[in-house]
Protein backbone atom coordinates (compact mmCIF):
# COMPACT_ATOMS: atom_id res chain seq x y z
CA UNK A 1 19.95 -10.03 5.12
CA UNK A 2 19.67 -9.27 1.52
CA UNK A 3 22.23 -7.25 0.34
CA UNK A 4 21.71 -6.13 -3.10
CA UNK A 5 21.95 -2.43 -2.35
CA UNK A 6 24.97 -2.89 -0.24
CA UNK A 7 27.44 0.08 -0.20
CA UNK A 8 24.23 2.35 -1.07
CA UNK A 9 23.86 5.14 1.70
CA UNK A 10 20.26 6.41 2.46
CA UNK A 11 19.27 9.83 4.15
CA UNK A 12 15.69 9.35 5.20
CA UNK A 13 14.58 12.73 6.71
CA UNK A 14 10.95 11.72 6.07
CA UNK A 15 8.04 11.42 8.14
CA UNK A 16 4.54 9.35 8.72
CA UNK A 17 3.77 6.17 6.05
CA UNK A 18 4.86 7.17 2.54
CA UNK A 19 8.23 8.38 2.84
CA UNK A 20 9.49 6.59 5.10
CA UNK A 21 8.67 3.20 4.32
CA UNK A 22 10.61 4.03 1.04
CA UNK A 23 13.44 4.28 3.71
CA UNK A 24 12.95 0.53 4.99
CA UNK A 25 12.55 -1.03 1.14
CA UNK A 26 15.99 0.20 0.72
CA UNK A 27 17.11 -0.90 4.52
CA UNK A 28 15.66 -4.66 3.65
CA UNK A 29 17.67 -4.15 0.37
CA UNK A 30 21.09 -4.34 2.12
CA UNK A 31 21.32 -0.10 2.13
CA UNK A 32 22.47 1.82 4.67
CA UNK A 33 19.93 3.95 5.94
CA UNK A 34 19.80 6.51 8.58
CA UNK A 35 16.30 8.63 9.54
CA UNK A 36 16.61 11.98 10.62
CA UNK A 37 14.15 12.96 13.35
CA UNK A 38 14.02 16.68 15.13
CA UNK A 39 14.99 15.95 18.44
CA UNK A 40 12.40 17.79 20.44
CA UNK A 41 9.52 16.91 17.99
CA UNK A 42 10.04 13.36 16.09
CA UNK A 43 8.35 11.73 13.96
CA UNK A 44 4.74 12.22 14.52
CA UNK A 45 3.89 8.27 14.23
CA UNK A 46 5.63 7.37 17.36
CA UNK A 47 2.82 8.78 19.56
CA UNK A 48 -0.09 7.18 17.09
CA UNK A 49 -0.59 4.03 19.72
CA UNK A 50 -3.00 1.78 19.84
CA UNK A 51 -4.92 2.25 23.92
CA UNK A 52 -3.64 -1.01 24.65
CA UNK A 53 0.16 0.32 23.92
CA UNK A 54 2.63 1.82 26.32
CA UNK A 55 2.18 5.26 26.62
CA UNK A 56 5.59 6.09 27.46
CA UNK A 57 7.62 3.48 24.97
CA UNK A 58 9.29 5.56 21.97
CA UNK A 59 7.34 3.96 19.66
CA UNK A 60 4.14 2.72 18.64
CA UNK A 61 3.55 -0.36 16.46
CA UNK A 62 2.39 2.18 13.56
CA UNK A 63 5.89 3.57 13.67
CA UNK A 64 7.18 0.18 13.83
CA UNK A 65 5.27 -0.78 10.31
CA UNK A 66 7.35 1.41 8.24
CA UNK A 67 10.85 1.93 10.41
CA UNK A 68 12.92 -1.40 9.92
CA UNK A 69 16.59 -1.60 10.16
CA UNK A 70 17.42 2.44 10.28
CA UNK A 71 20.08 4.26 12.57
CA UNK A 72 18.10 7.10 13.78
CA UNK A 73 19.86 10.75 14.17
CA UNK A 74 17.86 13.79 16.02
CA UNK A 75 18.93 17.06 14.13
CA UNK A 76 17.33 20.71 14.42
CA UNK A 77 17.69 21.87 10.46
CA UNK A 78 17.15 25.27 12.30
CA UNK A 79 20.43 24.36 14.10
CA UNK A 80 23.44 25.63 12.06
CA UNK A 81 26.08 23.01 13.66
CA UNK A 82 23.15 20.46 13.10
CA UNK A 83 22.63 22.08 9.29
CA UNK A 84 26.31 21.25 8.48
CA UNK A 85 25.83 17.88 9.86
CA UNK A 86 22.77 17.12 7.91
CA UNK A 87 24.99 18.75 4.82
CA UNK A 88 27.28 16.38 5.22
CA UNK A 89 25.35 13.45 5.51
CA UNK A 90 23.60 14.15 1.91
CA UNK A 91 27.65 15.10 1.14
CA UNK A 92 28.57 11.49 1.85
CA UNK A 93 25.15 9.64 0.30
CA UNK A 94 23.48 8.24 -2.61
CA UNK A 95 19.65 9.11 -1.80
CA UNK A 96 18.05 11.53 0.30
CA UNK A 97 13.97 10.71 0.75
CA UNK A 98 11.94 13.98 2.42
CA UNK A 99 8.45 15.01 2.31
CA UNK A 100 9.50 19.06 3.49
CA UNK A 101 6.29 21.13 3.46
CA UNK A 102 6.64 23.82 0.72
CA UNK A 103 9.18 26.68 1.93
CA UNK A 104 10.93 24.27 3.81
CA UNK A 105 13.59 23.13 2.01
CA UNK A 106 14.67 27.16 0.89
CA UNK A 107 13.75 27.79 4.55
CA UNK A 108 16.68 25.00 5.48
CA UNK A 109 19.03 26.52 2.66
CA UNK A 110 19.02 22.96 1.23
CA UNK A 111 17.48 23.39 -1.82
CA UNK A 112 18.32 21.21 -4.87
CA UNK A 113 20.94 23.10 -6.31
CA UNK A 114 22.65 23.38 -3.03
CA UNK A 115 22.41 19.58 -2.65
CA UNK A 116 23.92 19.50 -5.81
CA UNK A 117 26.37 21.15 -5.27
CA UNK A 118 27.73 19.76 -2.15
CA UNK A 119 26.80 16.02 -4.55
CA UNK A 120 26.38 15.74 -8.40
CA UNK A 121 25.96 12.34 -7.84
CA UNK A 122 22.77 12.35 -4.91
CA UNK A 123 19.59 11.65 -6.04
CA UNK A 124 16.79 13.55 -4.10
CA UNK A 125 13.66 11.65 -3.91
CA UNK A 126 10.07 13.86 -2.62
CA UNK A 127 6.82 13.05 -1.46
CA UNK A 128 4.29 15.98 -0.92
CA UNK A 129 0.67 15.77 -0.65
CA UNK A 130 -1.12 18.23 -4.37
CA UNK A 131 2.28 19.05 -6.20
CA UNK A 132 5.04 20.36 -5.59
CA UNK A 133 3.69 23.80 -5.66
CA UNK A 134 1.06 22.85 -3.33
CA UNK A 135 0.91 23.94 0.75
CA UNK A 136 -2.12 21.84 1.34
CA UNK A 137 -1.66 19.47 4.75
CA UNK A 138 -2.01 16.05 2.87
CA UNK A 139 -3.29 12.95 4.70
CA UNK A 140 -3.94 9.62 3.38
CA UNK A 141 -8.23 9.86 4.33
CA UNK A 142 -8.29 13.16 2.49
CA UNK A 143 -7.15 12.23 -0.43
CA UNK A 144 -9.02 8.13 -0.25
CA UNK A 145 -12.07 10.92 -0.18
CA UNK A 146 -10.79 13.70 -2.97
CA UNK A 147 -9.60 11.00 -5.71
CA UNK A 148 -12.59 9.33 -5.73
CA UNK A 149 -12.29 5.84 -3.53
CA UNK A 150 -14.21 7.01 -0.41
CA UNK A 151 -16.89 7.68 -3.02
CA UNK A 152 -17.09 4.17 -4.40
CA UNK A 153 -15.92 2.01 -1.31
CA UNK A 154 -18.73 0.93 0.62
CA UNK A 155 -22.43 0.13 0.17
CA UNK A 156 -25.54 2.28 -0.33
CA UNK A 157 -26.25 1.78 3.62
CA UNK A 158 -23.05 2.62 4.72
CA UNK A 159 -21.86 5.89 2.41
CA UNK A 160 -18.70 6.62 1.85
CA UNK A 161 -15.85 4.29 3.67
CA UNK A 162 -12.29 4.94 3.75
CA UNK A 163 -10.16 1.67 2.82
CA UNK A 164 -8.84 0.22 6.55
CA UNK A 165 -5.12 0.99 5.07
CA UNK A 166 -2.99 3.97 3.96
CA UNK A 167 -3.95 2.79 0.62
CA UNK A 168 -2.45 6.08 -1.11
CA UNK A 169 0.34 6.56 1.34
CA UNK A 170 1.70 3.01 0.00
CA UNK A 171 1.00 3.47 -3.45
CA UNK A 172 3.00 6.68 -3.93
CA UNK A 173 5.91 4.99 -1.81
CA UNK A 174 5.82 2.48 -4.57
CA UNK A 175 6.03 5.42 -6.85
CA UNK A 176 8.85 6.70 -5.63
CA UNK A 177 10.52 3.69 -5.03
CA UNK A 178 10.34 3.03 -8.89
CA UNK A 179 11.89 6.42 -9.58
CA UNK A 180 14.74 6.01 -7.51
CA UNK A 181 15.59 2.99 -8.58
CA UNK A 182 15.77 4.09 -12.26
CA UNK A 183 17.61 6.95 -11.04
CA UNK A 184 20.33 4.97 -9.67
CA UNK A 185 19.86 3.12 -12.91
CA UNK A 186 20.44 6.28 -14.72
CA UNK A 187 23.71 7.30 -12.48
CA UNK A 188 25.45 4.30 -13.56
CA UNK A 189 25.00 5.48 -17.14
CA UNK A 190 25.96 9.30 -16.49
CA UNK A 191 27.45 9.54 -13.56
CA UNK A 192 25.03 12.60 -11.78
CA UNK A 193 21.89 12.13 -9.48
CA UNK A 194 18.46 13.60 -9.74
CA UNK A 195 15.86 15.04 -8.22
CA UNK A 196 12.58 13.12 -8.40
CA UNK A 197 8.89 13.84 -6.60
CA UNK A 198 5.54 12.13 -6.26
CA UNK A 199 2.71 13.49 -4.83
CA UNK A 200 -0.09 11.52 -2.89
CA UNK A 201 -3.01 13.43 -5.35
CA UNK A 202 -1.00 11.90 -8.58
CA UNK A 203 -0.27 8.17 -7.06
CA UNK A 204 -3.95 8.22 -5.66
CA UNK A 205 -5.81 8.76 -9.10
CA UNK A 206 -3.29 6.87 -11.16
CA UNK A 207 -4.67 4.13 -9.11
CA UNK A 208 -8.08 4.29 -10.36
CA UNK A 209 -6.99 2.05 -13.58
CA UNK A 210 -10.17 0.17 -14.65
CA UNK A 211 -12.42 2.44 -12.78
CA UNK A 212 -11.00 5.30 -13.89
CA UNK A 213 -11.27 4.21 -17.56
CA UNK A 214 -14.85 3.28 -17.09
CA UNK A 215 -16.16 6.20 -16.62
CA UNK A 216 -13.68 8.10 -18.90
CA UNK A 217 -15.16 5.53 -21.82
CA UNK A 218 -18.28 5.17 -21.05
CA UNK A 219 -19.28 8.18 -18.37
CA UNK A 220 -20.61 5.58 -15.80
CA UNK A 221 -19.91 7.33 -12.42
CA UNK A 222 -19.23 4.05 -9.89
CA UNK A 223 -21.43 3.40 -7.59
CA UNK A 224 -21.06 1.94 -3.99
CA UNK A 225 -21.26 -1.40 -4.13
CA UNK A 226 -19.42 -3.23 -1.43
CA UNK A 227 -17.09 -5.78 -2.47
CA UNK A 228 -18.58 -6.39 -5.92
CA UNK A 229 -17.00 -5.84 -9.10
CA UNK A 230 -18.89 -3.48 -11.85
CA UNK A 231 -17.35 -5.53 -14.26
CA UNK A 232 -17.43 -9.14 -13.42
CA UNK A 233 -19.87 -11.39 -11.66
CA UNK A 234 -19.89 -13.42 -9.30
CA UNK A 235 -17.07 -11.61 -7.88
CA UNK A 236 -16.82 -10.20 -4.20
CA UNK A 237 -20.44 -11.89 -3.44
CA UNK A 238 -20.58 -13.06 -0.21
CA UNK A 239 -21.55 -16.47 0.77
CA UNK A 240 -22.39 -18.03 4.25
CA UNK A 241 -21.27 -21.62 4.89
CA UNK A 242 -22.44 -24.64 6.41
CA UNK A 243 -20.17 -24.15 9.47
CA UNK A 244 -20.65 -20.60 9.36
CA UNK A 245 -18.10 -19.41 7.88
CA UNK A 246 -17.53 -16.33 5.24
CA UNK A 247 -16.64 -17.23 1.40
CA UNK A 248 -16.33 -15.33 -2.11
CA UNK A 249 -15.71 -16.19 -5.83
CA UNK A 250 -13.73 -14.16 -8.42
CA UNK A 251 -14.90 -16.05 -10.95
CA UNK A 252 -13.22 -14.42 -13.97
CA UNK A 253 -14.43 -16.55 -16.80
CA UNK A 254 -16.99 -18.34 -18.40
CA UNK A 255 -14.86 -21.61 -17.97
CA UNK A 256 -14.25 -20.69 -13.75
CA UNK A 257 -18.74 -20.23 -13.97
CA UNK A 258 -19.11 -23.99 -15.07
CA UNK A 259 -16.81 -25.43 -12.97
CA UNK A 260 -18.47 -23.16 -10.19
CA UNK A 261 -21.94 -24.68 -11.31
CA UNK A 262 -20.89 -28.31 -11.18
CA UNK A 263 -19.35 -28.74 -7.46
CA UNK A 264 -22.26 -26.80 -6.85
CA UNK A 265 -25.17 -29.07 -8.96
CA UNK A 266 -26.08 -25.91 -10.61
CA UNK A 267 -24.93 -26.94 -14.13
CA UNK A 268 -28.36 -25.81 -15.73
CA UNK A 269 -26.87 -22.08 -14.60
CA UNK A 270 -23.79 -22.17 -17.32
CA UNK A 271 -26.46 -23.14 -20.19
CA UNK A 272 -29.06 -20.40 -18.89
CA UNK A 273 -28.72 -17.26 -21.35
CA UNK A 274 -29.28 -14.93 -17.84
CA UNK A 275 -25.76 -16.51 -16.62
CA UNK A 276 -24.00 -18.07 -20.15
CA UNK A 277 -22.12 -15.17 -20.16
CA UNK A 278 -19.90 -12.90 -17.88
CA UNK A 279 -22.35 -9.43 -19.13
CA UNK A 280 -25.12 -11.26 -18.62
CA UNK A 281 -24.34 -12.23 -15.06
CA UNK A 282 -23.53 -8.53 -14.13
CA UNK A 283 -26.80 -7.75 -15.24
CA UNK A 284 -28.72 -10.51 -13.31
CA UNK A 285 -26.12 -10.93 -10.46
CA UNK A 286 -28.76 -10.55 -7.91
CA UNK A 287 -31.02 -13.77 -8.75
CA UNK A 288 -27.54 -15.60 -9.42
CA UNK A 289 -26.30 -14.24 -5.74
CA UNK A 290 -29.04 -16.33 -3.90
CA UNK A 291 -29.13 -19.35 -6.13
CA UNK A 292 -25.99 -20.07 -5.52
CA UNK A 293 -26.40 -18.90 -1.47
CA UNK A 294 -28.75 -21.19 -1.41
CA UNK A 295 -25.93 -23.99 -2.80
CA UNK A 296 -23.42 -22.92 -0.63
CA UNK A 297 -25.06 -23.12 2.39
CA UNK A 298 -24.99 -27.09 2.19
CA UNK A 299 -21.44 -27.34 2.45
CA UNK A 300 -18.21 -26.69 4.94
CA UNK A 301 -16.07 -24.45 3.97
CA UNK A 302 -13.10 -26.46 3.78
CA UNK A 303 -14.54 -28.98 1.90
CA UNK A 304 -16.09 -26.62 -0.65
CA UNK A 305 -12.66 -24.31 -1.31
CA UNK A 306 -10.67 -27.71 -1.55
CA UNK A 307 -13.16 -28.46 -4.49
CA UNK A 308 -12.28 -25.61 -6.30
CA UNK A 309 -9.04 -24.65 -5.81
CA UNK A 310 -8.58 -28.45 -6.83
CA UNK A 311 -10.63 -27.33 -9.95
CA UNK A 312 -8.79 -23.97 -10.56
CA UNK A 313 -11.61 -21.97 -9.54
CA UNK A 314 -10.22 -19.16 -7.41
CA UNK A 315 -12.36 -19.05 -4.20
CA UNK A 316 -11.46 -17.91 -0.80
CA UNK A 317 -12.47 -17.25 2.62
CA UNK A 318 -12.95 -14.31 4.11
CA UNK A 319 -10.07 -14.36 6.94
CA UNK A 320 -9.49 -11.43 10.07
CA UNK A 321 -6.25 -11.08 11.05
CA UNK A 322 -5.74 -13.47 13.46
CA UNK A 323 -6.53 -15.94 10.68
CA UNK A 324 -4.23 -14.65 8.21
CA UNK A 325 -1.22 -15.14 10.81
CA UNK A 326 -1.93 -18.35 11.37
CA UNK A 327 -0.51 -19.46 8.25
CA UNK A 328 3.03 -20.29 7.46
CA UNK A 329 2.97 -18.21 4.70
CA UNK A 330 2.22 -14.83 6.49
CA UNK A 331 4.46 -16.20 9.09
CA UNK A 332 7.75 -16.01 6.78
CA UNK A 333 6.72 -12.39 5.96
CA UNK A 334 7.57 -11.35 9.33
CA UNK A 335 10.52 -9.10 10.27
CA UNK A 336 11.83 -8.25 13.99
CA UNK A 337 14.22 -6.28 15.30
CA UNK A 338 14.73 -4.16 18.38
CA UNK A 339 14.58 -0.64 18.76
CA UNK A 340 15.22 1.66 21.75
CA UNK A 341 15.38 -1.40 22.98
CA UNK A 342 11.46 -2.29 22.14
CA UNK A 343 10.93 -6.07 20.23
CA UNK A 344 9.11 -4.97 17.26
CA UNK A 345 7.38 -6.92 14.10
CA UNK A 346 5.95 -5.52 10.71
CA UNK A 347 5.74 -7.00 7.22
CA UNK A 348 8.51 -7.11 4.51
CA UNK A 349 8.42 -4.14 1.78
CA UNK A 350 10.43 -6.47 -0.12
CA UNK A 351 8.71 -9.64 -1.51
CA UNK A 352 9.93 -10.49 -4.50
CA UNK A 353 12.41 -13.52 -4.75
């Protein structure tokens, strides 16, 4: 158990990915945490089971993902006696996480300022979905297709594809988790809390980085094109083994290209001005693609990757899950506990050592 947050107390009245999964970074940090669910209608992620799940177990391995070493309260906010014992929970604590539609909170009578009152010292840490002035239902797929990944991920055949994750979800979690910590940062200078919010619209296009900038430089509008990268080449090709297996190449530099070319026996490639340089293999990545296909096809996979990660050259196959678990490494990323009495896994939110 890591306990660098020990003595830190945690209200997480949140619900679904983003919120609380904020909760459990702060559970695996040694914190206290306790989730507040309505008692007649919980959170909604306990019902979002896979077919092959038990329909009647309280949870679902969705829920699972995100809920890691929590006590769980049921309170009706609409409840007065449960109101005051809600009250004095955020009394008695250091962070409260919620993601209240808009209304809610004045609804409650637990606005800020109330918060505040009851404790100078809480810091009050929102997710909502378009700001907070915003009553828009937000879900993770409508906002992958508003901020612009849906419209990029994929390949001309397919359209638009949503990334297989809550891709924005996680990335304003990691938002807010920043802003909490440097507002417990900030406490310890002045003493008071703060109130802090992140919505889903803002995490999802801050994520654009280089594609965003791009276009804004150059007014390319991305195009679908499957795992490649409009910048670099090869990078996010696919290859087909020997034994049948799938590889790719991020080969980043003109250096990674040669070494590339020489396991390979294509060392004519880094002299050719079509593939010399990293522009000029963007532009000609298609001929490149199936002269080196035509390479890799010759050799097993593990005999090919141990070439080049020997040589630096970062290479990889592509692994499903089952694949991914098999590995040690994977396998010390997993965390267990009961609850209602159900064994339950999910990854660490906390991987740095």
């Amino acid at each position: 158990m890591n306990e660098t947050l020990k003595g830190i107390r945690v209200i997480d009245a949140s619900t679904v990915l983003a919120g609380p999964s904020v909760g459990t970074f702060f559970a695996e940090l040694g914190a206290e945490v306790i989730k507040i669910e309505h008692p007649k209608h919980p959170d909604v992620t306990r019902s979002w089971k896979l077919p092959s799940e038990d329909h009647d177990s309280p949870i679902s391995a969705y829920f699972s993902s995100i809920n890691y070493l929590k006590k769980y309260v049921a309170l009706d906010l609409k409840n007065p006696v449960d109101l005051a014992t809600f009250k004095d929970y955020t009394g008695n604590s250091d962070i409260l996480i919620t993601n209240f539609k808009l209304g809610d909170a004045e609804k409650f009578g637990i606005e800020d300022d109330v918060l505040f009152a009851l404790n100078p010292r809480l810091i009050i840490g929102k997710i909502n979905g378009y700001g907070a002035e915003s009553d828009r239902v937000a879900y993770d797929l409508i906002l992958q297709a508003e901020s612009g990944f849906m419209s990029m991920n994929g390949t001309p055949e397919s359209g638009p594809i949503k990334i297989p994750v809550a891709m924005i979800d996680v990335m304003a979690a990691h938002h807010l988790k920043e802003g909490i910590l440097l507002a417990l940062y900030q406490r310890e200078k002045t003493g008071v809390g703060q109130s802090l919010s992140v919505s889903l619209y803002d995490a999802a296009v801050s994520s654009l980085v280089n594609q965003s900038s791009n276009y804004l430089m150059t007014q390319q509008v991305p195009e679908r094109i499957g795992s490649l990268h409009p910048n670099i080449a090869p990078y996010g090709e696919l290859f087909t083994t020997k034994d049948g297996s799938t590889i790719t190449f991020a080969i980043g530099s003109d250096e990674h290209f040669a070494k590339l070319c020489a396991v390979l026996e294509l060392d004519e490639l880094a002299e050719d001005e079509r593939y010399a340089s990293n522009q000029a293999r963007v532009i000609h990545r298609a001929s490149l693609h199936q002269l080196i296909g035509n390479r890799v096809v010759l050799h097993d996979e593990p005999s090919l990757l141990s070439k080049l990660q020997a040589l630096h050259v970062p290479a990889g196959k592509v692994k499903n899950l089952e694949e991914v678990f098999k590995s040690e490494a994977a396998q010390a990323l997993i965390r267990a506990e009961e609850i209602s009495g159900v064994p339950t896994k999910r990854i660490t939110s906390v991987v740095f050592k």
